[in-house]
PDB file of N, CA and C in Angstrom:
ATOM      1  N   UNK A   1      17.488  67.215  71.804  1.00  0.00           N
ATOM      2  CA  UNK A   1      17.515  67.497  73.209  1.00  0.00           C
ATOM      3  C   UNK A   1      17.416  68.982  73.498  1.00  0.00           C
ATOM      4  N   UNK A   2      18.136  69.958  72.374  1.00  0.00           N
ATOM      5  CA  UNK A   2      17.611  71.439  72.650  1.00  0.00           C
ATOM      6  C   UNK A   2      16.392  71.823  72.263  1.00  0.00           C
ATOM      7  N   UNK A   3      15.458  71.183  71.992  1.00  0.00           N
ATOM      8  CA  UNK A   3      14.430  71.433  71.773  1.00  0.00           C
ATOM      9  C   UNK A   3      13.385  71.885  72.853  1.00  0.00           C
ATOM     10  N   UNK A   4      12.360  72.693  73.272  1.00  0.00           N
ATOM     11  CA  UNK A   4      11.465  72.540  73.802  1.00  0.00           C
ATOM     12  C   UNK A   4      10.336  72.038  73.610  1.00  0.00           C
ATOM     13  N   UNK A   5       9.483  71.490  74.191  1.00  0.00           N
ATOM     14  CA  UNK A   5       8.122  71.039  74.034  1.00  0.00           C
ATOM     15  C   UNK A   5       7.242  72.026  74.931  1.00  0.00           C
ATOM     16  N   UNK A   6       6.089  71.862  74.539  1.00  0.00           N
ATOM     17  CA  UNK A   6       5.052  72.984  74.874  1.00  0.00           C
ATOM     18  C   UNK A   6       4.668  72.838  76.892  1.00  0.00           C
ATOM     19  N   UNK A   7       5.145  71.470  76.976  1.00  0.00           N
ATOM     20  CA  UNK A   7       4.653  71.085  78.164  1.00  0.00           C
ATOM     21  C   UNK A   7       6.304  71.799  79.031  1.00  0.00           C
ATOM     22  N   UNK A   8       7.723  71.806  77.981  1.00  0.00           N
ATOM     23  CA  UNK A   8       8.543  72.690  79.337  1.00  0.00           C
ATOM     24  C   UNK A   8       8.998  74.140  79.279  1.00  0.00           C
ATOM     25  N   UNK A   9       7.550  74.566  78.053  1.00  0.00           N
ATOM     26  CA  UNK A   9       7.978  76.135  77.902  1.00  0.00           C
ATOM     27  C   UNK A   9       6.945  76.760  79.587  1.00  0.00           C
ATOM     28  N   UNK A  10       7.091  77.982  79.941  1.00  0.00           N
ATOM     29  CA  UNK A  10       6.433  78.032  81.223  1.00  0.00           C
ATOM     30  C   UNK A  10       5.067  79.074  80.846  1.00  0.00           C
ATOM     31  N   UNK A  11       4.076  79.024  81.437  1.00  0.00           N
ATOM     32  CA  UNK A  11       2.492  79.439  80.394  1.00  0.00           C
ATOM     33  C   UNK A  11       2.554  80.542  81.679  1.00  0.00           C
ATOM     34  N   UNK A  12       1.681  81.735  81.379  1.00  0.00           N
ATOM     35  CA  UNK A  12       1.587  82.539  82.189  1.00  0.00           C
ATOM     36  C   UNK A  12      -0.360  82.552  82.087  1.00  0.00           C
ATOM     37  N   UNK A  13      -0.999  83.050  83.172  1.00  0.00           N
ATOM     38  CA  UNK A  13      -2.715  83.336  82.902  1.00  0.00           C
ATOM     39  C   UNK A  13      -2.712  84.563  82.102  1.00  0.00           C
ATOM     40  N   UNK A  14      -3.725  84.833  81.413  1.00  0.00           N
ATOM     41  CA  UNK A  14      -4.800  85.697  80.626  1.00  0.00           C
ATOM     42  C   UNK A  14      -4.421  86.905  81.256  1.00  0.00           C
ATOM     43  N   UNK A  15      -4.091  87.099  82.895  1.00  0.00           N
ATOM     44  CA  UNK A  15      -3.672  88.456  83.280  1.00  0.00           C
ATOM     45  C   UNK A  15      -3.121  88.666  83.372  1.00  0.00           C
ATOM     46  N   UNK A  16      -2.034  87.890  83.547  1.00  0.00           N
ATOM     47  CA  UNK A  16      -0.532  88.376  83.337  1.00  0.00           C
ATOM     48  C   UNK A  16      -0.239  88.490  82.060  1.00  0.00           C
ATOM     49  N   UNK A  17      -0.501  88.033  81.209  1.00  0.00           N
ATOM     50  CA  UNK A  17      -0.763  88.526  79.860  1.00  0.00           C
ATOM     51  C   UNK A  17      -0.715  90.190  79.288  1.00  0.00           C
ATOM     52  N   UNK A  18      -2.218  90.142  80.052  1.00  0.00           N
ATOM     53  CA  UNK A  18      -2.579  91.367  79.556  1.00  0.00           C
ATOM     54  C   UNK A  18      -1.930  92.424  80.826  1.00  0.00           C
ATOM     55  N   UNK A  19      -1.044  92.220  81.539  1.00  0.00           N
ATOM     56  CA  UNK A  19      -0.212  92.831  82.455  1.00  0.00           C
ATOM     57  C   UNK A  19       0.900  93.445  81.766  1.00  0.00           C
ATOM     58  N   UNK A  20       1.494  92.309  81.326  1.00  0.00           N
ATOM     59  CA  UNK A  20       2.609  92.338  80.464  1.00  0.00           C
ATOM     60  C   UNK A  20       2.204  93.261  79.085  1.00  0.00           C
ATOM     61  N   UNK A  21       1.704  92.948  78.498  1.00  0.00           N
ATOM     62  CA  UNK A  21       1.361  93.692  77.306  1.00  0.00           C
ATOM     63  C   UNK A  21       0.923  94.990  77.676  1.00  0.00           C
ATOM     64  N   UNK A  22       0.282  95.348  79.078  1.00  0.00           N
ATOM     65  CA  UNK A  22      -0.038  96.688  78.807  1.00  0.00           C
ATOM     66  C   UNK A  22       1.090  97.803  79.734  1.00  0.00           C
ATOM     67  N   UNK A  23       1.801  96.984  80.056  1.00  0.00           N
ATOM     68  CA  UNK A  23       3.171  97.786  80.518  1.00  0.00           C
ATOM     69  C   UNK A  23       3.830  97.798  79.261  1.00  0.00           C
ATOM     70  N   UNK A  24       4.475  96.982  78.254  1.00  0.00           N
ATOM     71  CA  UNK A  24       5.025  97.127  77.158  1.00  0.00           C
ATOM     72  C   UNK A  24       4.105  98.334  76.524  1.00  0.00           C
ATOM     73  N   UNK A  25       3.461  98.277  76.133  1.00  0.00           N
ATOM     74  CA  UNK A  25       2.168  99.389  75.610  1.00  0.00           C
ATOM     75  C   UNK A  25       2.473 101.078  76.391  1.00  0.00           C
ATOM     76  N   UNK A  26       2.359 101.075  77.960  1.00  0.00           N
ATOM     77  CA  UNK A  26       2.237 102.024  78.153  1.00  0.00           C
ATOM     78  C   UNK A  26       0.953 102.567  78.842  1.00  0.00           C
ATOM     79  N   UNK A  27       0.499 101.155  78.800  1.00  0.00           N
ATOM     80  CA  UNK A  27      -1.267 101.845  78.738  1.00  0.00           C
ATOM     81  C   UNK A  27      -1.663 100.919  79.522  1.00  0.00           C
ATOM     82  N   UNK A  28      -2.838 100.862  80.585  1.00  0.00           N
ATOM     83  CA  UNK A  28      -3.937 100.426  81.260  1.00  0.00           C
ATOM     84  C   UNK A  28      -3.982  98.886  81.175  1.00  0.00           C
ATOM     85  N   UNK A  29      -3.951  98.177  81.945  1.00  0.00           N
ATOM     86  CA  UNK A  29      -5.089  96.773  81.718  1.00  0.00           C
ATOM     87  C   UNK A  29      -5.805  96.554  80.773  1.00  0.00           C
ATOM     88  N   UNK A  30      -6.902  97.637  81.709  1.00  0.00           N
ATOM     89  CA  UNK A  30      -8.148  98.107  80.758  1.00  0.00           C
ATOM     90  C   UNK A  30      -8.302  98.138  79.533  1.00  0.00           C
ATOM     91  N   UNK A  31      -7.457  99.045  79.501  1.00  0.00           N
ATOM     92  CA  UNK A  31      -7.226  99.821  77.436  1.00  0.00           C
ATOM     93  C   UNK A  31      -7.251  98.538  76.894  1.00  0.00           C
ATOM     94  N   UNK A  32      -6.244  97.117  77.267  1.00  0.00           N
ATOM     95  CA  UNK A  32      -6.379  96.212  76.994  1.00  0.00           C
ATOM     96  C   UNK A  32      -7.373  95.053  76.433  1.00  0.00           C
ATOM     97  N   UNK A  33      -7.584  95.160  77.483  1.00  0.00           N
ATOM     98  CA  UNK A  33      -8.728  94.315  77.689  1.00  0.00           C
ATOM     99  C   UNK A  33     -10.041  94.687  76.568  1.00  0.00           C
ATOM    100  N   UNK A  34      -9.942  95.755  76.835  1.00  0.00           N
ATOM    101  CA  UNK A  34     -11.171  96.477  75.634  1.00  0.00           C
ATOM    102  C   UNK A  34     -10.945  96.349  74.219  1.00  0.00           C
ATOM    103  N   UNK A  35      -9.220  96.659  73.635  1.00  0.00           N
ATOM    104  CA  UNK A  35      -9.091  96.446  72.444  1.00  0.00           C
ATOM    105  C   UNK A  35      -9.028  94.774  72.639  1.00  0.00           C
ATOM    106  N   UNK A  36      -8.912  94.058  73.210  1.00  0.00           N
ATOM    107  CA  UNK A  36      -9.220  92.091  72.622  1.00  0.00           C
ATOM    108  C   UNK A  36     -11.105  92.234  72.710  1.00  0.00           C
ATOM    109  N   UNK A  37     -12.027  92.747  73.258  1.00  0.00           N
ATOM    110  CA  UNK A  37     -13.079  92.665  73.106  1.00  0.00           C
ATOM    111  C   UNK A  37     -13.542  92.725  71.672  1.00  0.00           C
ATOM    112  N   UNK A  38     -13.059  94.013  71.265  1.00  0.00           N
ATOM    113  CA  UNK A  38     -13.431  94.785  69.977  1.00  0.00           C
ATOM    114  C   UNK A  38     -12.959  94.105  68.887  1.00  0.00           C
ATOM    115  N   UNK A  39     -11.674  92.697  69.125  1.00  0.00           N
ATOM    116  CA  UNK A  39     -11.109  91.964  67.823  1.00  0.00           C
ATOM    117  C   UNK A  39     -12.399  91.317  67.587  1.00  0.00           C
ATOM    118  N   UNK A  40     -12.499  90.756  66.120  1.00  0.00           N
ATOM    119  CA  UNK A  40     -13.791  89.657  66.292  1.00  0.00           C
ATOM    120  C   UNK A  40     -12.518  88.261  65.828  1.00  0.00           C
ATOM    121  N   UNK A  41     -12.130  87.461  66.343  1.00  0.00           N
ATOM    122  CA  UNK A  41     -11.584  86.375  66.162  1.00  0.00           C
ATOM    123  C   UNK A  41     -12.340  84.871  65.951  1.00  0.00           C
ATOM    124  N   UNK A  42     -11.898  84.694  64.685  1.00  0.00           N
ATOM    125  CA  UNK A  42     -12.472  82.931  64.194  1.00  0.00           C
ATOM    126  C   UNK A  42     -11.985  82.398  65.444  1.00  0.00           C
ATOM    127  N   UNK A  43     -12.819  81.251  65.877  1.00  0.00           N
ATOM    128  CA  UNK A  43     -12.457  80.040  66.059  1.00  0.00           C
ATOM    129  C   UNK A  43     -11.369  79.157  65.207  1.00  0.00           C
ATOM    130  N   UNK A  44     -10.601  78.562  65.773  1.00  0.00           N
ATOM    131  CA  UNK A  44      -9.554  77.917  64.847  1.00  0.00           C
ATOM    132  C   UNK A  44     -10.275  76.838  64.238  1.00  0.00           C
ATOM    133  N   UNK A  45     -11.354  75.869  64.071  1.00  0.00           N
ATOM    134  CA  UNK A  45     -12.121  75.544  63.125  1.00  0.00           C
ATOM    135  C   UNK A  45     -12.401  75.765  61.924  1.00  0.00           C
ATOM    136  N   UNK A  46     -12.286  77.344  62.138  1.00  0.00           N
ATOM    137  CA  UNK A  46     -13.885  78.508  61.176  1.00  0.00           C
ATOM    138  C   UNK A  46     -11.846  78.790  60.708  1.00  0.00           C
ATOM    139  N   UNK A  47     -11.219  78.871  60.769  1.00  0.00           N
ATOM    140  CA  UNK A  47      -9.927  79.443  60.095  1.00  0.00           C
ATOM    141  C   UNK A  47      -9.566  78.749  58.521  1.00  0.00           C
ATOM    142  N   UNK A  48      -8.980  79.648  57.387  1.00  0.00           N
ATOM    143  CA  UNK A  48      -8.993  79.582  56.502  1.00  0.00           C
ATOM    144  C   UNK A  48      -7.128  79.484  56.674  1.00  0.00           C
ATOM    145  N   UNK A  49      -7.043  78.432  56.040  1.00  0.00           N
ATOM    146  CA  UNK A  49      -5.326  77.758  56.110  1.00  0.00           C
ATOM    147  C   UNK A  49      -4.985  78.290  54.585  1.00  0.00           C
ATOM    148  N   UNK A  50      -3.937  79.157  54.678  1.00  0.00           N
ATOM    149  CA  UNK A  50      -3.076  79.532  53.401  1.00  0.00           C
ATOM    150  C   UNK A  50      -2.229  78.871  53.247  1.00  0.00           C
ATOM    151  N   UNK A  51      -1.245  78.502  52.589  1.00  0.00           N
ATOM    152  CA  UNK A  51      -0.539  78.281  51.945  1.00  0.00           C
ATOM    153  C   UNK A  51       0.604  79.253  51.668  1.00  0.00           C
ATOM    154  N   UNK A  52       1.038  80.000  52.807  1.00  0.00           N
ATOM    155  CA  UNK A  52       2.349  81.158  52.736  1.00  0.00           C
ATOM    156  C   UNK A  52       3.729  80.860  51.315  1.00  0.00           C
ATOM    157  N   UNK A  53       3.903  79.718  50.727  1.00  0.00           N
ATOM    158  CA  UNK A  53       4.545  79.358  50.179  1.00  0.00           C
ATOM    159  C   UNK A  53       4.214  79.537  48.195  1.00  0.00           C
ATOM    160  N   UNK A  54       2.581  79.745  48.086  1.00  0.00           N
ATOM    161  CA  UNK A  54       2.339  80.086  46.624  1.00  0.00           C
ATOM    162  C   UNK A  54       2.794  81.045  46.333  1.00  0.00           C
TER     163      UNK A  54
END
């Protein structure tokens, strides 16, 4: 029963996101926004699953 599920944690949008993160930061929206451009991120498909435990 103390558990949460994903459906009663509360989701915020993409800009409040990057709102949040760029007040923690210090820095711009922008600045933001530009360094997630510049990541190149797999698709979770294309992702290579380790094994943290070998």
């Amino acid at each position: 029963m103390g558990h949460k599920t994903p459906a009663d944690i509360d989701t915020i949008s993409d800009e409040e996101l990057t709102e949040l993160l760029a007040e923690a930061e210090g820095t711009a929206p922008e600045e933001i926004e530009r360094g997630a451009a510049e990541l190149d991120i797999a698709p979770p498909e294309e992702a290579t699953v380790v094994d943290v435990n070998e």
